[in-house]
N, C-alpha and C. Protein backbone atom coordinates (compact mmCIF):
# COMPACT_ATOMS: atom_id res chain seq x y z
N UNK A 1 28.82 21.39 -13.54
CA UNK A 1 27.90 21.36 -12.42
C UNK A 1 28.18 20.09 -11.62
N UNK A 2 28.24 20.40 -10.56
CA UNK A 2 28.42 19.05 -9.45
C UNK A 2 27.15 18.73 -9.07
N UNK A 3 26.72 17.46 -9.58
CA UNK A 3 25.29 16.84 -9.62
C UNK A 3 25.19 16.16 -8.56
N UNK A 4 26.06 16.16 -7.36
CA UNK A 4 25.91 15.85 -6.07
C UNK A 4 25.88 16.26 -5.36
N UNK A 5 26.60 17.57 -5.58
CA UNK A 5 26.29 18.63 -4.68
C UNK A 5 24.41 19.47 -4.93
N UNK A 6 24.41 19.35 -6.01
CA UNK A 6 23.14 20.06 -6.70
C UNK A 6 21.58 19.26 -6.00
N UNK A 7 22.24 17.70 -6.06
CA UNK A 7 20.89 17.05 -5.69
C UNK A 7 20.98 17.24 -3.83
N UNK A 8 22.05 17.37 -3.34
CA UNK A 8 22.43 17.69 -1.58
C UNK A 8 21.29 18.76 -1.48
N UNK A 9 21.51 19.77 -2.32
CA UNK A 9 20.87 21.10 -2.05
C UNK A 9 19.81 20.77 -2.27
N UNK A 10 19.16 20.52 -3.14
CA UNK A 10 17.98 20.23 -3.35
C UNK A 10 16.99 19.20 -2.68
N UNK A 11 17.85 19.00 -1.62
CA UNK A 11 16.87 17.52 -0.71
C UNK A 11 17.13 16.26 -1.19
N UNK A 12 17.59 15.95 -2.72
CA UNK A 12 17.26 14.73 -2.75
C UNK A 12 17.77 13.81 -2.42
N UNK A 13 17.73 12.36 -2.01
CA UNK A 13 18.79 11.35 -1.45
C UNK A 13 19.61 10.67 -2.33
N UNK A 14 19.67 11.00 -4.02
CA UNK A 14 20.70 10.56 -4.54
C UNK A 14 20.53 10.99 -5.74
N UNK A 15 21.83 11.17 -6.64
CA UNK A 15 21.59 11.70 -8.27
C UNK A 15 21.18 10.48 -9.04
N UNK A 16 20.42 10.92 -10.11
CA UNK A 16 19.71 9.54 -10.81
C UNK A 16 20.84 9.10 -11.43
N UNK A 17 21.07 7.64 -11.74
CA UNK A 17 22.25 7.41 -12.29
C UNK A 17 21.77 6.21 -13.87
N UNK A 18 21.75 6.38 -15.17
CA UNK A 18 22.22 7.48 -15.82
C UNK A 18 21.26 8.92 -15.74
N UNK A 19 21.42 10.04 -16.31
CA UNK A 19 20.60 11.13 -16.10
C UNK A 19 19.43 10.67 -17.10
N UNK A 20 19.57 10.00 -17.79
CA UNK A 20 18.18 9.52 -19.03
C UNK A 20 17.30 8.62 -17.82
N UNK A 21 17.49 8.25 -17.06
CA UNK A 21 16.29 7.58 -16.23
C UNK A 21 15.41 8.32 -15.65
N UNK A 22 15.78 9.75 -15.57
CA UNK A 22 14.76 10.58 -15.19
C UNK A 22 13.62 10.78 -16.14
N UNK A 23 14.24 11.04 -17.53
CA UNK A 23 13.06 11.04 -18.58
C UNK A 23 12.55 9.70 -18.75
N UNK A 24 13.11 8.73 -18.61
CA UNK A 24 12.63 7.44 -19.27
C UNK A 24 11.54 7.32 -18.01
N UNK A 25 11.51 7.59 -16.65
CA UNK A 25 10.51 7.01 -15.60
C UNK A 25 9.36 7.80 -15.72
N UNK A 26 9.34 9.36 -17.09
CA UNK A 26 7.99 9.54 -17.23
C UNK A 26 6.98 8.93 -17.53
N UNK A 27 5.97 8.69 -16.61
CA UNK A 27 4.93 8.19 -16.74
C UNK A 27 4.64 6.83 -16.07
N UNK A 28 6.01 6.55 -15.42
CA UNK A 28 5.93 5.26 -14.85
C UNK A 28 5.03 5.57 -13.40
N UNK A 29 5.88 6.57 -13.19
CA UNK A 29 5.06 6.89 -11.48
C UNK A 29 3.38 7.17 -11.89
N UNK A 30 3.21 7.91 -12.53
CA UNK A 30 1.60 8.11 -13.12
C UNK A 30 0.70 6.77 -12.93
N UNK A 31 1.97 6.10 -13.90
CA UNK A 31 0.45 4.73 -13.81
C UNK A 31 0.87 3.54 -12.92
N UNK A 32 1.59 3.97 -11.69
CA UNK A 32 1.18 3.30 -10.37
C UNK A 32 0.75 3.66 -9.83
N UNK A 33 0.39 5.08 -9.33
CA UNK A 33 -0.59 5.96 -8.41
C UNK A 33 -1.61 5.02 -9.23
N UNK A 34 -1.84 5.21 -10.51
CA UNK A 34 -3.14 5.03 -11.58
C UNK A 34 -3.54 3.46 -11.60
N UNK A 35 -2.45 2.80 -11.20
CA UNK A 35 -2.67 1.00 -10.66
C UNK A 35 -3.17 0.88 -9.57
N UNK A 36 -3.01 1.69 -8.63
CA UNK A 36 -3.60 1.86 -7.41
C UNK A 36 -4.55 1.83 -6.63
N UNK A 37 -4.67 3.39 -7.59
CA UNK A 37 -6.14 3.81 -7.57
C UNK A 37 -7.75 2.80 -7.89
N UNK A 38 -7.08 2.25 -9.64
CA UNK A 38 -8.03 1.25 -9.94
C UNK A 38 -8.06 -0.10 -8.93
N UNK A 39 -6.72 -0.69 -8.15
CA UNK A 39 -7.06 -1.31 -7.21
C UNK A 39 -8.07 -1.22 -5.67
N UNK A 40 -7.83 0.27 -5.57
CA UNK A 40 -8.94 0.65 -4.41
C UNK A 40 -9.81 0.47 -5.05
N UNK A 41 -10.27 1.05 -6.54
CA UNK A 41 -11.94 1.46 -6.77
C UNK A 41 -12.64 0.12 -6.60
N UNK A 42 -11.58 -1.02 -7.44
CA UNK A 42 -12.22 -2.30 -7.32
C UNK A 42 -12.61 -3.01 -6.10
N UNK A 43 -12.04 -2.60 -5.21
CA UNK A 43 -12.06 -3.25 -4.47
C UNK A 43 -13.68 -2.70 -3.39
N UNK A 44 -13.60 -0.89 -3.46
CA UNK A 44 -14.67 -0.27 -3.30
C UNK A 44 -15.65 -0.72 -3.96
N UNK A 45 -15.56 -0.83 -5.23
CA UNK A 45 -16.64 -1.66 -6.05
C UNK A 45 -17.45 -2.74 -5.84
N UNK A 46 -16.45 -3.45 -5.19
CA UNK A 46 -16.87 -5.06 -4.88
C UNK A 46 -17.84 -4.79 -3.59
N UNK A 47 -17.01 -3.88 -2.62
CA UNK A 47 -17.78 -3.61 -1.42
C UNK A 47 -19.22 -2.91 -1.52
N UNK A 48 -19.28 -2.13 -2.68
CA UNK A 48 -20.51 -1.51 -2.87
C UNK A 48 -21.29 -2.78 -3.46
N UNK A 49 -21.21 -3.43 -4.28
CA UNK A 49 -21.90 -4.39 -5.58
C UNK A 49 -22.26 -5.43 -3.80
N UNK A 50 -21.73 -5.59 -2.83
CA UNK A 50 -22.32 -6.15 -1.98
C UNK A 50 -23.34 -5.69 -1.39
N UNK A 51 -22.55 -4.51 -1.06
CA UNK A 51 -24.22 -3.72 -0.26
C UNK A 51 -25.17 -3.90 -0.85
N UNK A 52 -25.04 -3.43 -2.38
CA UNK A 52 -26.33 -3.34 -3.21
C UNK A 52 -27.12 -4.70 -3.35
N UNK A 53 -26.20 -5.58 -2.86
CA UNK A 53 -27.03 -7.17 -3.16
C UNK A 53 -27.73 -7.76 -1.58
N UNK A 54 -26.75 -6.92 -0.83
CA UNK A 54 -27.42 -7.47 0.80
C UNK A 54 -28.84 -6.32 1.08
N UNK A 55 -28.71 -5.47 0.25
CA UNK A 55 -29.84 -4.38 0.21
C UNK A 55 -31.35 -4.53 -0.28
N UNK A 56 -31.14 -5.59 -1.39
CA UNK A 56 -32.39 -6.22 -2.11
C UNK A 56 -33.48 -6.67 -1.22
N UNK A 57 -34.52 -6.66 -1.75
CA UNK A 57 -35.69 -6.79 -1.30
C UNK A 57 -35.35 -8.30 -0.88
N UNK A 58 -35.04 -9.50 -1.62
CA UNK A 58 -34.89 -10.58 -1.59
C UNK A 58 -33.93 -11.04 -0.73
N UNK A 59 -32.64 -10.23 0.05
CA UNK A 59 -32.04 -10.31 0.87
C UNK A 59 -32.69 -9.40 2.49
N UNK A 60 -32.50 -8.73 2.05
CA UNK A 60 -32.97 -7.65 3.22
C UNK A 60 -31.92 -7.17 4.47
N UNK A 61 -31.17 -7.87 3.98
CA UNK A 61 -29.74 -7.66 5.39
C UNK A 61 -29.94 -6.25 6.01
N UNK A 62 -29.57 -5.30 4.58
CA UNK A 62 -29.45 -3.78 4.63
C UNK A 62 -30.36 -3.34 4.87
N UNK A 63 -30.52 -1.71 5.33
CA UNK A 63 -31.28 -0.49 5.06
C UNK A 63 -30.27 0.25 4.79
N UNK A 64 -30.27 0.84 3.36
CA UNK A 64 -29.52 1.95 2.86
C UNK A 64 -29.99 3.25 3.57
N UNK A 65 -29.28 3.61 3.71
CA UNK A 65 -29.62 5.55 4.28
C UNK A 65 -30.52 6.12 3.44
N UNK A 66 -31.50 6.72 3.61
CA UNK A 66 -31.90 7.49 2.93
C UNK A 66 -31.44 8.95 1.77
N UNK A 67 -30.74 9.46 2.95
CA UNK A 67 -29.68 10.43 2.04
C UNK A 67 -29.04 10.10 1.21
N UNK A 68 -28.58 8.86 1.15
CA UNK A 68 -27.67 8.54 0.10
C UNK A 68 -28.25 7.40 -1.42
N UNK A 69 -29.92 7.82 -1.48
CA UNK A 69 -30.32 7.65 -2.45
C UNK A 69 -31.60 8.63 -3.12
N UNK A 70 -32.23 7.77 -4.19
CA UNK A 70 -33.09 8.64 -4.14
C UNK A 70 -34.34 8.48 -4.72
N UNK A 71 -35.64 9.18 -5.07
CA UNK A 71 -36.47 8.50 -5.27
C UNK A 71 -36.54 8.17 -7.10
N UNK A 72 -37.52 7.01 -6.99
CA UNK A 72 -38.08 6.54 -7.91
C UNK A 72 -38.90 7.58 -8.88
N UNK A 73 -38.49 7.09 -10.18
CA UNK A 73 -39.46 8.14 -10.62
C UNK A 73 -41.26 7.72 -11.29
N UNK A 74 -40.98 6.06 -10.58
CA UNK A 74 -42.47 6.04 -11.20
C UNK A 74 -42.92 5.04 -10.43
N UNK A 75 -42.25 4.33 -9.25
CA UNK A 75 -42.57 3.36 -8.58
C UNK A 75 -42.68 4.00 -6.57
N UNK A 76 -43.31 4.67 -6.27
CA UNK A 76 -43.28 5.59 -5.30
C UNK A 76 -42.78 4.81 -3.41
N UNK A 77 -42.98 3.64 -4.15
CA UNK A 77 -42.26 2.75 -2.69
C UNK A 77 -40.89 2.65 -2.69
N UNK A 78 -40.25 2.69 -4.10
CA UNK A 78 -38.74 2.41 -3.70
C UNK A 78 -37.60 3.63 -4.18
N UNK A 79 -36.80 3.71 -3.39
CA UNK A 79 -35.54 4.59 -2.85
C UNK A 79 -33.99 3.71 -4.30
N UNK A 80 -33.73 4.72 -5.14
CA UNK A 80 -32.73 4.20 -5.69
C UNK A 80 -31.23 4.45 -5.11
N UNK A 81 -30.61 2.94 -5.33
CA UNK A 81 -29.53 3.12 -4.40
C UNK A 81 -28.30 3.87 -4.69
N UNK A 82 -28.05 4.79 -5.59
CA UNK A 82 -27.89 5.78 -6.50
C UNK A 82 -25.97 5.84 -5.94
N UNK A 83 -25.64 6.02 -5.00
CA UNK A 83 -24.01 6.15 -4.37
C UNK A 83 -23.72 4.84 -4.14
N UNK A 84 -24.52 3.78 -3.96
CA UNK A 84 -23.10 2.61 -4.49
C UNK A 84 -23.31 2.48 -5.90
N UNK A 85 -24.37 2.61 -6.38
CA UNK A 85 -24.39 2.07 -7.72
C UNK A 85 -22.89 3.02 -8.65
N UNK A 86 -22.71 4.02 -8.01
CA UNK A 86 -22.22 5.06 -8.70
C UNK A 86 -20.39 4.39 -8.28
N UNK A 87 -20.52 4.08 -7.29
CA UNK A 87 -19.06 3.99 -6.29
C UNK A 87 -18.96 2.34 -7.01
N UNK A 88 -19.91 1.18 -7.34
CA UNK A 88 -19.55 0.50 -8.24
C UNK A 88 -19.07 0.64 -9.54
N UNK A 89 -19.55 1.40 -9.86
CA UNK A 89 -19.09 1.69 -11.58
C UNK A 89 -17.77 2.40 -11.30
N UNK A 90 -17.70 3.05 -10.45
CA UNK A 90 -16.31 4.21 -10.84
C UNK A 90 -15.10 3.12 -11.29
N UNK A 91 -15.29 1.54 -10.52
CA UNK A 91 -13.50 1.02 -10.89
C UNK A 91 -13.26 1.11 -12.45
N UNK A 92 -14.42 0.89 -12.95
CA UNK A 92 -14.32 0.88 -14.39
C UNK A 92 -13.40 2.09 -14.99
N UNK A 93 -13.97 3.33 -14.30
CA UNK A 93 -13.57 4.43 -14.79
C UNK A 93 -11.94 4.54 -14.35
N UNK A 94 -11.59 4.32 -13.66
CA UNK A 94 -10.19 3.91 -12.97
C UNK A 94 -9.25 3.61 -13.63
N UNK A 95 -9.76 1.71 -14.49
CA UNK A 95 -8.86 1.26 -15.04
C UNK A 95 -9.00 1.65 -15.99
N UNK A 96 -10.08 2.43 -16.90
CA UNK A 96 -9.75 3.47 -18.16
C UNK A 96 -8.45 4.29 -17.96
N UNK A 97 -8.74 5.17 -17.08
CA UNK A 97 -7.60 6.20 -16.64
C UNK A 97 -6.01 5.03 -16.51
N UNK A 98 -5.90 4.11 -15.87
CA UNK A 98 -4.32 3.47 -16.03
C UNK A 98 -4.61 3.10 -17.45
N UNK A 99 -5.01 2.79 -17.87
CA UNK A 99 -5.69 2.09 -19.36
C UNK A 99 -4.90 2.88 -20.72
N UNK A 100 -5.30 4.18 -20.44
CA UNK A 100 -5.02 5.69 -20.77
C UNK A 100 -3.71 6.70 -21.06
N UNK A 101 -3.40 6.28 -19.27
CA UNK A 101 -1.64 6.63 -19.32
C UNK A 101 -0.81 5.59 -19.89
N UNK A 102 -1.35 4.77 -19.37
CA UNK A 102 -0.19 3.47 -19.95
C UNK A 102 -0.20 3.09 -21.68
N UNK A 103 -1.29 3.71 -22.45
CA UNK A 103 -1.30 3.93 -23.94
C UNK A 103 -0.41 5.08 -24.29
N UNK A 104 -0.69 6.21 -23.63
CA UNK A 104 0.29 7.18 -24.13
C UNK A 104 1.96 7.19 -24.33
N UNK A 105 1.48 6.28 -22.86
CA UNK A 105 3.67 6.20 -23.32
C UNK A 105 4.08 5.00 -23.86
N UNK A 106 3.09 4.07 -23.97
CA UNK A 106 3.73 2.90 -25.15
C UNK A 106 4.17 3.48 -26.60
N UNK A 107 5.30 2.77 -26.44
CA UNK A 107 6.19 2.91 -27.82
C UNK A 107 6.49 4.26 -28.09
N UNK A 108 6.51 5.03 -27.08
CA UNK A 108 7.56 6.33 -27.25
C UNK A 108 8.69 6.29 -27.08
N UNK A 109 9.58 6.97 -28.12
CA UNK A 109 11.11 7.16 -27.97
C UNK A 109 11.71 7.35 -26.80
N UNK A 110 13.12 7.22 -26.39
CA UNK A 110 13.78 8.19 -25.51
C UNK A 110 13.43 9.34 -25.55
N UNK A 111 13.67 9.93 -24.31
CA UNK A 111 13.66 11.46 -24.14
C UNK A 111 12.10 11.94 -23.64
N UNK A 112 12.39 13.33 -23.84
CA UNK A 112 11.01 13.53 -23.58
C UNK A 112 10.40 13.88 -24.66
N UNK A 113 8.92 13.58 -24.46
CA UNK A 113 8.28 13.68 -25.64
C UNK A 113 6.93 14.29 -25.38
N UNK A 114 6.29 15.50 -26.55
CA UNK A 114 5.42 16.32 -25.53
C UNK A 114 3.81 15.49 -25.42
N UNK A 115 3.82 14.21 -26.25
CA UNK A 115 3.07 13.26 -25.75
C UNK A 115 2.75 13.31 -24.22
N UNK A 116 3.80 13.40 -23.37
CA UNK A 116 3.93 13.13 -22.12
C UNK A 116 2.86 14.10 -21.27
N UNK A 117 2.50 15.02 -22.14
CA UNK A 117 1.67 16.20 -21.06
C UNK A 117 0.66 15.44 -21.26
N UNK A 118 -0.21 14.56 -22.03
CA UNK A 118 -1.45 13.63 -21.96
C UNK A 118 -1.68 12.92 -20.51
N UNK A 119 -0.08 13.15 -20.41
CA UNK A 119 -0.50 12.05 -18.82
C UNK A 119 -1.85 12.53 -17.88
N UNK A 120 -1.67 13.96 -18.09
CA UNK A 120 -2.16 14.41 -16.73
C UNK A 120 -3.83 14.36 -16.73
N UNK A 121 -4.31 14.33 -17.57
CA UNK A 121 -5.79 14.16 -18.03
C UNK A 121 -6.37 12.61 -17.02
N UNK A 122 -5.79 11.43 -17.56
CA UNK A 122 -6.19 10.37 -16.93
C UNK A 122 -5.65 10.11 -15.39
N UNK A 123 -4.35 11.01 -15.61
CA UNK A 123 -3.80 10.65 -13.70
C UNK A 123 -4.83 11.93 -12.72
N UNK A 124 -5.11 12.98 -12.95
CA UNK A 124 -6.10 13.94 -12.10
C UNK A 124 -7.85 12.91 -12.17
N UNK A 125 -7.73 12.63 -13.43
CA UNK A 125 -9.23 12.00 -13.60
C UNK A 125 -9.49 11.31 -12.49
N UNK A 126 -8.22 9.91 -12.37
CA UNK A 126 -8.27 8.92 -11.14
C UNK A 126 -8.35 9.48 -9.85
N UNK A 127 -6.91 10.58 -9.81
CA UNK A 127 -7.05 10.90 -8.86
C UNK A 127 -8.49 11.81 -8.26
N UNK A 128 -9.27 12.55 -9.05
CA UNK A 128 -10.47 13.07 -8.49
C UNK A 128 -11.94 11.71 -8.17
N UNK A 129 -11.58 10.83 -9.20
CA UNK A 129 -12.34 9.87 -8.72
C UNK A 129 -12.13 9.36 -7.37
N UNK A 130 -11.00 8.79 -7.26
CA UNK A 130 -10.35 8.34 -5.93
C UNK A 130 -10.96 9.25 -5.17
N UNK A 131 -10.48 10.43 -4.79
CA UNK A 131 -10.67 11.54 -3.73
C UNK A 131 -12.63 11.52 -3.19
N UNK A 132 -13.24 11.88 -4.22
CA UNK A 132 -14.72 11.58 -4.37
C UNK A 132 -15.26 10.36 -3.79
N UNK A 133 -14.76 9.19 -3.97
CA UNK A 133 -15.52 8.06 -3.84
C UNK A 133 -14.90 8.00 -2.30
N UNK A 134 -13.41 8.25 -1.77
CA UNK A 134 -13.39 8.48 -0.52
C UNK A 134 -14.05 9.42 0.57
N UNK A 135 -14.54 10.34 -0.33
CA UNK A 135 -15.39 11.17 0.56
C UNK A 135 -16.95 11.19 0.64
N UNK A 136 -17.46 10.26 -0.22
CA UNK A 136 -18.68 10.21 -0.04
C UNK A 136 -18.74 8.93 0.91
N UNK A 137 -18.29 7.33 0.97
CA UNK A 137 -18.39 6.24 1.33
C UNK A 137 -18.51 6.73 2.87
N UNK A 138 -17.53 7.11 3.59
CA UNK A 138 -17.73 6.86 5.05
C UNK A 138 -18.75 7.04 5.86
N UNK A 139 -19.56 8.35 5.52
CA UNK A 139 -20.68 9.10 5.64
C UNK A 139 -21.87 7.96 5.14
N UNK A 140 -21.62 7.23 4.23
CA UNK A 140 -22.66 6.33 3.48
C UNK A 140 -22.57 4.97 4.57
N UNK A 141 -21.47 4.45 4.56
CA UNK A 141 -21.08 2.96 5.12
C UNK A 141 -21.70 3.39 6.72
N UNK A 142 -21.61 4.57 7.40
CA UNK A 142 -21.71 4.90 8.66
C UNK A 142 -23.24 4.73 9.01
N UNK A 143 -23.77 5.23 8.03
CA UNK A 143 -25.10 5.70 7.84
C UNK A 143 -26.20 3.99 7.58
N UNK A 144 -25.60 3.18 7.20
CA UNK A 144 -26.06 1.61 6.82
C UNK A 144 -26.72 0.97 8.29
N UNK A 145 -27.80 0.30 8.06
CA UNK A 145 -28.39 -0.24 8.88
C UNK A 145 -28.61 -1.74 8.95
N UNK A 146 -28.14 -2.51 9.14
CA UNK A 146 -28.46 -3.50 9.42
C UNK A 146 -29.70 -3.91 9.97
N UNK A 147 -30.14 -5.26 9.66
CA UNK A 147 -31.62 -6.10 10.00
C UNK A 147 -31.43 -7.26 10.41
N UNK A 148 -30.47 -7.63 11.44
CA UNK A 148 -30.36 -8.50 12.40
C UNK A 148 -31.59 -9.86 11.99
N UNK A 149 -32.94 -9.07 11.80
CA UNK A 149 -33.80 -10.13 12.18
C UNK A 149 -33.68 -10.54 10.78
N UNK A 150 -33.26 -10.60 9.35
CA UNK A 150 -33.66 -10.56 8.24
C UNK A 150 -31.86 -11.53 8.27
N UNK A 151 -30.94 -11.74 8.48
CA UNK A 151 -30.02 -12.48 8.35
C UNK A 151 -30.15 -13.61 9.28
N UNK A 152 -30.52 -15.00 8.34
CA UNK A 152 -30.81 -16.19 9.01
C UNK A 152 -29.54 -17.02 7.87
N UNK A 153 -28.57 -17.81 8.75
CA UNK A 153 -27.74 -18.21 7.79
C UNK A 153 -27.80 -19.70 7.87
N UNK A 154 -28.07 -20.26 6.82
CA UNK A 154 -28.01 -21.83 6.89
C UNK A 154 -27.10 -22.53 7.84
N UNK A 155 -27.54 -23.20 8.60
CA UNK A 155 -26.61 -23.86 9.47
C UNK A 155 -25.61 -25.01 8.55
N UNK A 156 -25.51 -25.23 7.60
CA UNK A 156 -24.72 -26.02 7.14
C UNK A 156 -23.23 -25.34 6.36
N UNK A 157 -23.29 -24.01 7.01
CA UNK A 157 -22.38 -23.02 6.65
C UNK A 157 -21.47 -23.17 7.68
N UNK A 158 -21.44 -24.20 8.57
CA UNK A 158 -20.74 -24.88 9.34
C UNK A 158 -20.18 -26.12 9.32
N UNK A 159 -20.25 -26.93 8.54
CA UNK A 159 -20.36 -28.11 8.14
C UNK A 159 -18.66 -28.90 8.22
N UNK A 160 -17.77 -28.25 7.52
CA UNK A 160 -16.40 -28.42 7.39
C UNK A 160 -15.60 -28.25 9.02
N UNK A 161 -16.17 -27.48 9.56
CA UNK A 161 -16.01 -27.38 10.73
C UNK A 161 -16.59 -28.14 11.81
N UNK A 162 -17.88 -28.65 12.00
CA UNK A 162 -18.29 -29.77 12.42
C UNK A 162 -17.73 -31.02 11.78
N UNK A 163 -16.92 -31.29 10.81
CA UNK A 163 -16.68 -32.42 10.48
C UNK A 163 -15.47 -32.54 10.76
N UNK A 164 -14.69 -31.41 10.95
CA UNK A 164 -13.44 -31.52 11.64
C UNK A 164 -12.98 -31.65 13.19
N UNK A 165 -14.07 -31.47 13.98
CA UNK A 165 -14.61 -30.95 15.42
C UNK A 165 -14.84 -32.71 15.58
N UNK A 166 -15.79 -33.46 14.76
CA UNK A 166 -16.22 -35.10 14.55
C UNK A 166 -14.85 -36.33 14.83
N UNK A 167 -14.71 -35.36 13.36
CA UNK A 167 -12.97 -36.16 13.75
C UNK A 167 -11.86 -36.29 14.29
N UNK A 168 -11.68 -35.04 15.19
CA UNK A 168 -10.42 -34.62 16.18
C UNK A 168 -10.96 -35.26 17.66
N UNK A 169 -12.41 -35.20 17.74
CA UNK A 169 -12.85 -35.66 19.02
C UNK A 169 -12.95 -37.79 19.03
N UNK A 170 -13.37 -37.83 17.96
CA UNK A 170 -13.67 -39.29 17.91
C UNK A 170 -12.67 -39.91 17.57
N UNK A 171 -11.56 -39.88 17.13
CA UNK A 171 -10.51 -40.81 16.08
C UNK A 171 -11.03 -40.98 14.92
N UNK A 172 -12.20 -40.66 14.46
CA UNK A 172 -12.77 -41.55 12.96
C UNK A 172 -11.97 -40.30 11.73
N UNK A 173 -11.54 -41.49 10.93
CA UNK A 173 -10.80 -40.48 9.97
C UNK A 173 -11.85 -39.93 9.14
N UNK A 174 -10.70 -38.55 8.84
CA UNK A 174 -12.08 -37.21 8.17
C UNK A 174 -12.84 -37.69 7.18
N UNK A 175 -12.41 -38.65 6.24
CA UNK A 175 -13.50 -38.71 5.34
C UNK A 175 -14.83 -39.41 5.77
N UNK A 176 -14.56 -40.45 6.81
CA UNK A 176 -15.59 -40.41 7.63
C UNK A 176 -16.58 -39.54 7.95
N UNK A 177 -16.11 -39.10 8.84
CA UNK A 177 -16.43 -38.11 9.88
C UNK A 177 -17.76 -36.68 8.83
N UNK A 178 -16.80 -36.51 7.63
CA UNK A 178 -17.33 -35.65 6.23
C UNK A 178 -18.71 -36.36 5.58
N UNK A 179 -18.85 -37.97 5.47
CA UNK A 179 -20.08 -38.64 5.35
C UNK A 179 -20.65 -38.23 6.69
N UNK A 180 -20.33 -38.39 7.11
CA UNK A 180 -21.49 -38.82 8.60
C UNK A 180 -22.59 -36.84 8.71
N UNK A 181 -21.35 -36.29 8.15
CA UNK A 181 -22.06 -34.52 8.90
C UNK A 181 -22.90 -34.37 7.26
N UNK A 182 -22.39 -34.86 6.34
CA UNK A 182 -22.76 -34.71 5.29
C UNK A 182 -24.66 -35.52 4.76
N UNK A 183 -24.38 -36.95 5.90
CA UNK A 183 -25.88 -37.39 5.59
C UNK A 183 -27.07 -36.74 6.80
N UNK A 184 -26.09 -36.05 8.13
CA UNK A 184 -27.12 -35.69 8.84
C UNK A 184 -27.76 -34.49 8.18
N UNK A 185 -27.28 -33.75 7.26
CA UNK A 185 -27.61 -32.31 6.68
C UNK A 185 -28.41 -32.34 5.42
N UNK A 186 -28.56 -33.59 5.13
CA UNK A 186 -29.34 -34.21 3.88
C UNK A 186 -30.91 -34.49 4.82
N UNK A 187 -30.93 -35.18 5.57
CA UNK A 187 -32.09 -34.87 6.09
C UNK A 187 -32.82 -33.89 6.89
């Protein structure tokens, strides 16, 4: 068989070279989609675990959508925030799934091995998580309300920047300049 002509026909842009790298890269592609994935969730995660904290009574930034929670079952004023809480937890579930594939093919032989059909359990898992948490968020994030009047940010969240603004305008060197913004903000 002419394995260059074979891979021509077949579309592909080159024959694997040795032919054992085809079996040996089972599972490699799996758990980078599956590295991936757990990198979005986390990162979705983080973005939700914010909402949920700018959402608090004690913050108030947010108004969560209504639709996208739900009620209490014994406290009749408050709305549980039920889709990030859910879209937080999923990274967990994520890096189970790379967690998962990447156990199965440790310390397997050459070749193929029917171990290898395990892959597909944790790579669909991610991937349906993934798919899910992308299709609920936009509709959710769209739906978020902001409270303008409820975000008051310390003015000293400026500070490094006024002290650099001190010292480019005056000549006084920065560490100067860093006392001086530093004792007006003390009183």
């Amino acid at each position: 068989m002419n394995r260059d002509a074979t891979a021509a026909a077949l579309g592909f842009p080159a024959v694997q070279q040795p032919v054992t790298a085809v079996q040996l890269s089972r599972g490699k592609a799996e758990a980078q989609l599956l590295f991936e994935i757990a990198l979005l969730l986390q990162d979705l995660g983080r973005f939700a675990a914010d909402v949920l904290l700018f959402s608090t009574q004690e913050f108030g930034f947010l108004v969560l959508p209504e639709a996208f929670t739900t009620g209490s079952s014994i406290m009749p004023q408050k709305r549980n925030p039920d889709v990030f809480e859910l879209v937080r937890g999923r990274s967990a579930s994520a890096q189970a799934c790379l967690m998962e594939a990447l156990g199965v093919c440790a310390k397997l032989p050459s070749g193929y091995q029917r171990d290898l059909q395990l892959l597909k359990f944790p790579l669909f898992r991610g991937i349906d998580l993934a798919a899910a948490t992308l299709a609920i968020l936009p509709p959710a994030i769209a739906a978020l309300r902001f409270r303008p009047e409820a975000i008051r940010l310390d003015p000293s969240i400026h500070a490094a920047e006024e002290a650099n603004r001190l010292a480019a305008s005056s000549g006084l060197p920065f560490r100067e300049a860093y006392r001086q913004v530093a004792a007006k903000l003390k009183k």
